[in-house]
PDB file of N, CA and C in Angstrom:
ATOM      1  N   UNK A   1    -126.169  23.005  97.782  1.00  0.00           N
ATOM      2  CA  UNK A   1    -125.494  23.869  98.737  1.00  0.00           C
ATOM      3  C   UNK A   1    -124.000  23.897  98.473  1.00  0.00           C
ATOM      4  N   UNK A   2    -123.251  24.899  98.719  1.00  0.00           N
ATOM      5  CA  UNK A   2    -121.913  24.908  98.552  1.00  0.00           C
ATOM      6  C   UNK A   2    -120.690  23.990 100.093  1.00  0.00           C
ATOM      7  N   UNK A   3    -120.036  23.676  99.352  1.00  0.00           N
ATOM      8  CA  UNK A   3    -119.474  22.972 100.429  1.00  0.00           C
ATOM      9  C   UNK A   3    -118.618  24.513 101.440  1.00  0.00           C
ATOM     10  N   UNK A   4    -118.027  23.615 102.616  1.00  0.00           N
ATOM     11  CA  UNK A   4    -117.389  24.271 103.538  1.00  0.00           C
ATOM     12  C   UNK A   4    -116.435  23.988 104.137  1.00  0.00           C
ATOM     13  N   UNK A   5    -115.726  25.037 104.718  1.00  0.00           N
ATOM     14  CA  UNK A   5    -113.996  25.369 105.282  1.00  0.00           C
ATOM     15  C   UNK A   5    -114.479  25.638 106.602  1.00  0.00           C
ATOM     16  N   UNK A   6    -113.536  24.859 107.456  1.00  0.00           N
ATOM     17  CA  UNK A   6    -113.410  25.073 109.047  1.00  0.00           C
ATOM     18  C   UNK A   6    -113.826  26.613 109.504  1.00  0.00           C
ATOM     19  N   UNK A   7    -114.767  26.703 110.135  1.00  0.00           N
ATOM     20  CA  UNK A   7    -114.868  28.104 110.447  1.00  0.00           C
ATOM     21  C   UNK A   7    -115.599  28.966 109.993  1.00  0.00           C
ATOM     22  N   UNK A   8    -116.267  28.659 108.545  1.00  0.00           N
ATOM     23  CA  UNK A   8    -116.889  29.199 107.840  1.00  0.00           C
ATOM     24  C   UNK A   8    -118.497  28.712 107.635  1.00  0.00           C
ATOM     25  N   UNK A   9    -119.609  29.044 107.628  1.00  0.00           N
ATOM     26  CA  UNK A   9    -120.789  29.230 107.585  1.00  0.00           C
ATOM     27  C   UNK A   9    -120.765  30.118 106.071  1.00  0.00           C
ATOM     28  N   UNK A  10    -121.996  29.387 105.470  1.00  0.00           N
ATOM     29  CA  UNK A  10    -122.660  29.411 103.970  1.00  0.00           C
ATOM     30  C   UNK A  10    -123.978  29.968 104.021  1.00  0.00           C
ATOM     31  N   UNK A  11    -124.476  30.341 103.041  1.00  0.00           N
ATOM     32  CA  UNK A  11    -125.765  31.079 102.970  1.00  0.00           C
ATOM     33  C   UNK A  11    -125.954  31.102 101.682  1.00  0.00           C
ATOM     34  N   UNK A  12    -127.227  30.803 100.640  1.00  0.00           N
ATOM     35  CA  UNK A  12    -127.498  31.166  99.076  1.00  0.00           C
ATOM     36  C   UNK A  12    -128.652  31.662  99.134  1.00  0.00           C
ATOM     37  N   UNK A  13    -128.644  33.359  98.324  1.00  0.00           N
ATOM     38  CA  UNK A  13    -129.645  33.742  98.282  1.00  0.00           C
ATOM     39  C   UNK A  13    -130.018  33.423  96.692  1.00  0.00           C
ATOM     40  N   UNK A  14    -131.356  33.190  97.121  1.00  0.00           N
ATOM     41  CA  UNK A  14    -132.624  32.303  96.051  1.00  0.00           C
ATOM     42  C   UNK A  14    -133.729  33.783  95.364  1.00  0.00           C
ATOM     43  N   UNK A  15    -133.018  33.752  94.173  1.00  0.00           N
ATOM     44  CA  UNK A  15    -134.161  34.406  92.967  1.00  0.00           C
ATOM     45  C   UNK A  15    -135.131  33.824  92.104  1.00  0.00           C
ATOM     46  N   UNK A  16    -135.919  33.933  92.231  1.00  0.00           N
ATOM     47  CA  UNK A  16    -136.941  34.029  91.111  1.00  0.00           C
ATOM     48  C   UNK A  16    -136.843  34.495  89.552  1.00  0.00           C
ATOM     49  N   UNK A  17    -136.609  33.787  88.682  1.00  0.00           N
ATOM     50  CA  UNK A  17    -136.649  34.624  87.385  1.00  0.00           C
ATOM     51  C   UNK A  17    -137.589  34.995  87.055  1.00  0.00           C
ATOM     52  N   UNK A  18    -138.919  35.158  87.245  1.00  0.00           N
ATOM     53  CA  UNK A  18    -140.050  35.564  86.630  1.00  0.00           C
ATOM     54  C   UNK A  18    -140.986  36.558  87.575  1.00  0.00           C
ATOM     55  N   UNK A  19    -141.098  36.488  89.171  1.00  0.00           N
ATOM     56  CA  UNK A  19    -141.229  37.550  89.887  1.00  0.00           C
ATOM     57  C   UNK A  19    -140.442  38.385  90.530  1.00  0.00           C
ATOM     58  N   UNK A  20    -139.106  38.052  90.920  1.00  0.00           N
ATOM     59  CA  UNK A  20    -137.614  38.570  91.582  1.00  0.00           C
ATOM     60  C   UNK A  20    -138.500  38.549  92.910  1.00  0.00           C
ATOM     61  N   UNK A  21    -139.302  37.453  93.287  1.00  0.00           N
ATOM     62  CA  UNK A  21    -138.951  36.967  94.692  1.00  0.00           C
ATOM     63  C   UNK A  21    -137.323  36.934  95.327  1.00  0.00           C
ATOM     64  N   UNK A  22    -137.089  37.063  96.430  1.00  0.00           N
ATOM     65  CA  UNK A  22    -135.704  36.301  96.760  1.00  0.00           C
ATOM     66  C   UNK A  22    -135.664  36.269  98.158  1.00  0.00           C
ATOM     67  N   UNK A  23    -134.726  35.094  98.748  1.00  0.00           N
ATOM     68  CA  UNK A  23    -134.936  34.412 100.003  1.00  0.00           C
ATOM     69  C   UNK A  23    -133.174  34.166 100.534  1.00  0.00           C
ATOM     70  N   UNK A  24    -132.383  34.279 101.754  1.00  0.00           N
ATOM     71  CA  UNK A  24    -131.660  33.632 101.686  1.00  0.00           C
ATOM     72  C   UNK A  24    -132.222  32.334 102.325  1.00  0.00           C
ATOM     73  N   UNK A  25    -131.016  31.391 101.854  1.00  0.00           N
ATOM     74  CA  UNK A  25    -131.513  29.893 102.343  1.00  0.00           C
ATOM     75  C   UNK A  25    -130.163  29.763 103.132  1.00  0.00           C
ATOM     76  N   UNK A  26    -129.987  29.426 104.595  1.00  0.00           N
ATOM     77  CA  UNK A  26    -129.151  29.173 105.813  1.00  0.00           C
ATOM     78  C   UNK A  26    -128.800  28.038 105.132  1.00  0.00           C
ATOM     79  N   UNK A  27    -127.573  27.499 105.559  1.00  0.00           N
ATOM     80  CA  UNK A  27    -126.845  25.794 104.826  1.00  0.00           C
ATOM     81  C   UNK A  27    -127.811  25.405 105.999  1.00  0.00           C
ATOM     82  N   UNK A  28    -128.024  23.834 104.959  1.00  0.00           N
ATOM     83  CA  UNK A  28    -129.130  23.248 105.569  1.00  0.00           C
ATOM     84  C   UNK A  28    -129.978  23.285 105.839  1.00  0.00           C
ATOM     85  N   UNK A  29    -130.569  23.972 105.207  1.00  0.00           N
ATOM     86  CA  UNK A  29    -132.441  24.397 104.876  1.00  0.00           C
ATOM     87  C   UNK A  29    -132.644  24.173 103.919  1.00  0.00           C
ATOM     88  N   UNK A  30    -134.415  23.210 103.511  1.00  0.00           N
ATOM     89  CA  UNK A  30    -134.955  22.846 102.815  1.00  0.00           C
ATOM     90  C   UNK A  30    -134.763  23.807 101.419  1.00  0.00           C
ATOM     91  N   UNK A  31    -134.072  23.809 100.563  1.00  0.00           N
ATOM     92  CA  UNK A  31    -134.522  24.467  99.104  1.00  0.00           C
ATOM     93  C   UNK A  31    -135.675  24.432  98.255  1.00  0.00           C
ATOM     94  N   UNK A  32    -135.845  25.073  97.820  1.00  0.00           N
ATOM     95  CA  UNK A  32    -136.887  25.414  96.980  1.00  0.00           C
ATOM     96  C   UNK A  32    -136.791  24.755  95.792  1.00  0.00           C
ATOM     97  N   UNK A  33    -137.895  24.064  95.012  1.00  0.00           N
ATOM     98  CA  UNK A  33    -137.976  23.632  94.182  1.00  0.00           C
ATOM     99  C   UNK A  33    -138.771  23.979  92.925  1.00  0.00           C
ATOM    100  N   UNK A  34    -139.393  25.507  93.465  1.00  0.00           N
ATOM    101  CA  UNK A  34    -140.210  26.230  92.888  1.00  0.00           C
ATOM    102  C   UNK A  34    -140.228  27.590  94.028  1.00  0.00           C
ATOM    103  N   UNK A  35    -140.618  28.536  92.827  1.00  0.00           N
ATOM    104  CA  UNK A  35    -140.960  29.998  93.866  1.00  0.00           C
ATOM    105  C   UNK A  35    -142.334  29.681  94.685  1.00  0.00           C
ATOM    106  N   UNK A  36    -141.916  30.406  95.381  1.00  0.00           N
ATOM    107  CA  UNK A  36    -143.887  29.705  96.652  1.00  0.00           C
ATOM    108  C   UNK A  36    -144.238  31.088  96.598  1.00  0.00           C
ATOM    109  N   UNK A  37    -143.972  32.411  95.760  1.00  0.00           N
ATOM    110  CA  UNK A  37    -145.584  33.152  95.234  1.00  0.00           C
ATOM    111  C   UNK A  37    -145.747  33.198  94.126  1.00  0.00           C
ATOM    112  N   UNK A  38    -144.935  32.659  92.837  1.00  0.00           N
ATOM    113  CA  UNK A  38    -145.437  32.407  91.355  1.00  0.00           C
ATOM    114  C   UNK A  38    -145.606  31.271  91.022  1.00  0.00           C
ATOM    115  N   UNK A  39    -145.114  30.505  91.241  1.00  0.00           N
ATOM    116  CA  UNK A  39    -144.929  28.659  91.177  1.00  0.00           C
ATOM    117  C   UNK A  39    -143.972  28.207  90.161  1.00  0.00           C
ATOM    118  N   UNK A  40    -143.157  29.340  89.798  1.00  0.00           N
ATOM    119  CA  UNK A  40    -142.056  29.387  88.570  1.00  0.00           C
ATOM    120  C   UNK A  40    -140.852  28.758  89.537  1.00  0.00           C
ATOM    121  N   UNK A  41    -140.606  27.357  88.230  1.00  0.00           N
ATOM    122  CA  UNK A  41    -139.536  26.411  88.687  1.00  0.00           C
ATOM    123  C   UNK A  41    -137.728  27.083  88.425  1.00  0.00           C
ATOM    124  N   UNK A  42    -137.951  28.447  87.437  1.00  0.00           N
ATOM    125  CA  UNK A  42    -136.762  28.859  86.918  1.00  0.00           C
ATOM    126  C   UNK A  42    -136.650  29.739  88.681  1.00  0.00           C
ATOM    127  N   UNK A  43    -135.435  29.134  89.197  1.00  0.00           N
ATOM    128  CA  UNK A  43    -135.082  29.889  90.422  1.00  0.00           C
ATOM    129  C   UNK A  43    -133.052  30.043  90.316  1.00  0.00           C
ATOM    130  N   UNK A  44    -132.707  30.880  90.967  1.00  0.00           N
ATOM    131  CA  UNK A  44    -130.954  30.871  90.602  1.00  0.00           C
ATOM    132  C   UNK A  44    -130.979  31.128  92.123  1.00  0.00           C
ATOM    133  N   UNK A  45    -129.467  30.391  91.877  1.00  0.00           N
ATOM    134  CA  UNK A  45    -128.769  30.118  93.522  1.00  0.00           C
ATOM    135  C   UNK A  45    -127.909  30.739  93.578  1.00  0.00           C
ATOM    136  N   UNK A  46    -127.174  32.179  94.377  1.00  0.00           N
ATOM    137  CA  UNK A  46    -126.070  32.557  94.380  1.00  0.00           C
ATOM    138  C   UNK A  46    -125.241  31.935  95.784  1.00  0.00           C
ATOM    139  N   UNK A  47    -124.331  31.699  95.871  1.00  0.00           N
ATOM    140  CA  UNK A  47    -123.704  31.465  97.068  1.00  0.00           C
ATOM    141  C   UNK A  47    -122.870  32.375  97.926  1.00  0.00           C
ATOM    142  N   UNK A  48    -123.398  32.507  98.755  1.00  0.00           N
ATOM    143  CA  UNK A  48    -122.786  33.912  99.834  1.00  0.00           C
ATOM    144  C   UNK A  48    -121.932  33.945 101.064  1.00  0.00           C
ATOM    145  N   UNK A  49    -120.694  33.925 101.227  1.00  0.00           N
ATOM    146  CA  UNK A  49    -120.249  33.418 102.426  1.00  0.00           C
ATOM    147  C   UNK A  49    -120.243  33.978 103.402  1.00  0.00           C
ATOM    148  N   UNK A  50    -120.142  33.802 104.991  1.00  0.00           N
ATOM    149  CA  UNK A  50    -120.553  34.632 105.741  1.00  0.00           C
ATOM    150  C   UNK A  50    -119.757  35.777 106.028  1.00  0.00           C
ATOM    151  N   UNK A  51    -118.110  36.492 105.368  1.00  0.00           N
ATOM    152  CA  UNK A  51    -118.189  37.394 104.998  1.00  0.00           C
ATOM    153  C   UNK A  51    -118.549  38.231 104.267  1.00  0.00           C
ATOM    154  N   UNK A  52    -119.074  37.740 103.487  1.00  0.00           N
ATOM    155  CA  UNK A  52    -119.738  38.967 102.474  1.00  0.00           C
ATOM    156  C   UNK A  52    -121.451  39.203 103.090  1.00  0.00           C
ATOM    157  N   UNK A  53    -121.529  40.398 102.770  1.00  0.00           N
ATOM    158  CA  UNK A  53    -123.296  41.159 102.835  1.00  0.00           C
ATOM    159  C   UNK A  53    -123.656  41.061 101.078  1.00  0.00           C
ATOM    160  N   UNK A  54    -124.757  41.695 101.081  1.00  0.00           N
ATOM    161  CA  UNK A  54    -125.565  42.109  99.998  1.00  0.00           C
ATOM    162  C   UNK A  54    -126.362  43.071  99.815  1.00  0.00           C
ATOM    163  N   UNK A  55    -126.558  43.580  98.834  1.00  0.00           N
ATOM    164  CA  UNK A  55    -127.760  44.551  99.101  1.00  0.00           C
ATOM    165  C   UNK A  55    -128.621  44.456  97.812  1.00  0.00           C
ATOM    166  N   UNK A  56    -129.838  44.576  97.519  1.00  0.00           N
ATOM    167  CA  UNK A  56    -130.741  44.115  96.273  1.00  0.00           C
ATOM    168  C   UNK A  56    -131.322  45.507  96.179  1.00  0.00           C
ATOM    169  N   UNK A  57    -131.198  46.015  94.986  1.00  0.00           N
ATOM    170  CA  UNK A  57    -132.400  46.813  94.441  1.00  0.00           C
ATOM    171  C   UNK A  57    -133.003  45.786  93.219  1.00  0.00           C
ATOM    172  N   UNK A  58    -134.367  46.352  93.686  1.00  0.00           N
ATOM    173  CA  UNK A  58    -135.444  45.733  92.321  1.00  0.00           C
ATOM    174  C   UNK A  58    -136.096  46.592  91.751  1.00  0.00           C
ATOM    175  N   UNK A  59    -136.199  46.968  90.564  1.00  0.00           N
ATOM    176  CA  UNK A  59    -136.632  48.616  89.534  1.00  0.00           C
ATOM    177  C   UNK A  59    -137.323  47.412  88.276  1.00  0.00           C
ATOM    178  N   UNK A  60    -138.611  47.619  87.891  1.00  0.00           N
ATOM    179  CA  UNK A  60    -139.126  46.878  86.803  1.00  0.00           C
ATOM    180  C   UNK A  60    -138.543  45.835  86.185  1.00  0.00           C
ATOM    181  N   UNK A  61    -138.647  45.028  87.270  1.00  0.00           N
ATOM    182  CA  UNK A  61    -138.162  43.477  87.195  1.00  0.00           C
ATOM    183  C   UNK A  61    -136.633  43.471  86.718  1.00  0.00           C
ATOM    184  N   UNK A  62    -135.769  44.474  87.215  1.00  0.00           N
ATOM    185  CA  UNK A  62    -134.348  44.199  86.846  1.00  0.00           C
ATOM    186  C   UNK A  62    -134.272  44.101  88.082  1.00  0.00           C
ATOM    187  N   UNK A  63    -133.095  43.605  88.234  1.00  0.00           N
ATOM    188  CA  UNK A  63    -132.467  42.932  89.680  1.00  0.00           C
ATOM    189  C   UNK A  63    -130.757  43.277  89.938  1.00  0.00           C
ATOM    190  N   UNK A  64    -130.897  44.275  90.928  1.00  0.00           N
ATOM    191  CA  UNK A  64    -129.306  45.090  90.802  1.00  0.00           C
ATOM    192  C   UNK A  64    -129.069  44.162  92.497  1.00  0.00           C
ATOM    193  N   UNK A  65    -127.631  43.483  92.340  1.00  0.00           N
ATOM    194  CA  UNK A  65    -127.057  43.346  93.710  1.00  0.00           C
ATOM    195  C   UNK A  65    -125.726  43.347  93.836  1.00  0.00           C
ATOM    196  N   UNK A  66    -125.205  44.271  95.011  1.00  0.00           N
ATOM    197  CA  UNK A  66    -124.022  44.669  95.272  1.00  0.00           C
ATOM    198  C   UNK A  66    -123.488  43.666  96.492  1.00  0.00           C
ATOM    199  N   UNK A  67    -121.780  42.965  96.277  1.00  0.00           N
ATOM    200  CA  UNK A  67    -121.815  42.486  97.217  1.00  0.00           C
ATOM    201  C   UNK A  67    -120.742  42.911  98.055  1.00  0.00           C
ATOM    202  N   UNK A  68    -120.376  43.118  99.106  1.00  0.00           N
ATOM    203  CA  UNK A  68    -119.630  43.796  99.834  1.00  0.00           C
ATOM    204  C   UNK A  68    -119.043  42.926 100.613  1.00  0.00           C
ATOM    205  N   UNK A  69    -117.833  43.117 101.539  1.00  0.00           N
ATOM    206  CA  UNK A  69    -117.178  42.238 102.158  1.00  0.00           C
ATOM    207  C   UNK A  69    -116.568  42.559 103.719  1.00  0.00           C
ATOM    208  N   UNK A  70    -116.787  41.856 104.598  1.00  0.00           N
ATOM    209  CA  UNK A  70    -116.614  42.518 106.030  1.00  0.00           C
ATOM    210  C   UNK A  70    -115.380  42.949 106.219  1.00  0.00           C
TER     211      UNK A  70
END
């Protein structure tokens, strides 16, 4: 998990490299140690702070995400 600044709340959204599952994970929630619908251990952590949004398109397993800022 990423550390934190007074005031600020964390969030990492969790990909899948092999199905483009993806999850955010709230700070302090159990992580994943595997995807739980392929069982593929290759997973990437982005870290998202609670100003920024996101938005995901998924098009034949490419993975487009825009991140925007409040």
């Amino acid at each position: 998990m990423s550390a934190t600044t007074s005031g600020e709340e964390y969030r990492d959204l969790v990909i899948c490299n092999s199905c483009q599952w993806a999850a955010s994970l709230l700070k302090g929630s159990t992580g994943y140690s595997a995807c739980p619908i392929c069982g593929n251990a290759a997973l990437d952590t982005i870290p998202v702070n609670d100003y920024e949004a996101y938005t995901m398109n998924v098009k034949n397993k490419n993975v487009e995400i825009e991140f925007t800022k409040d």
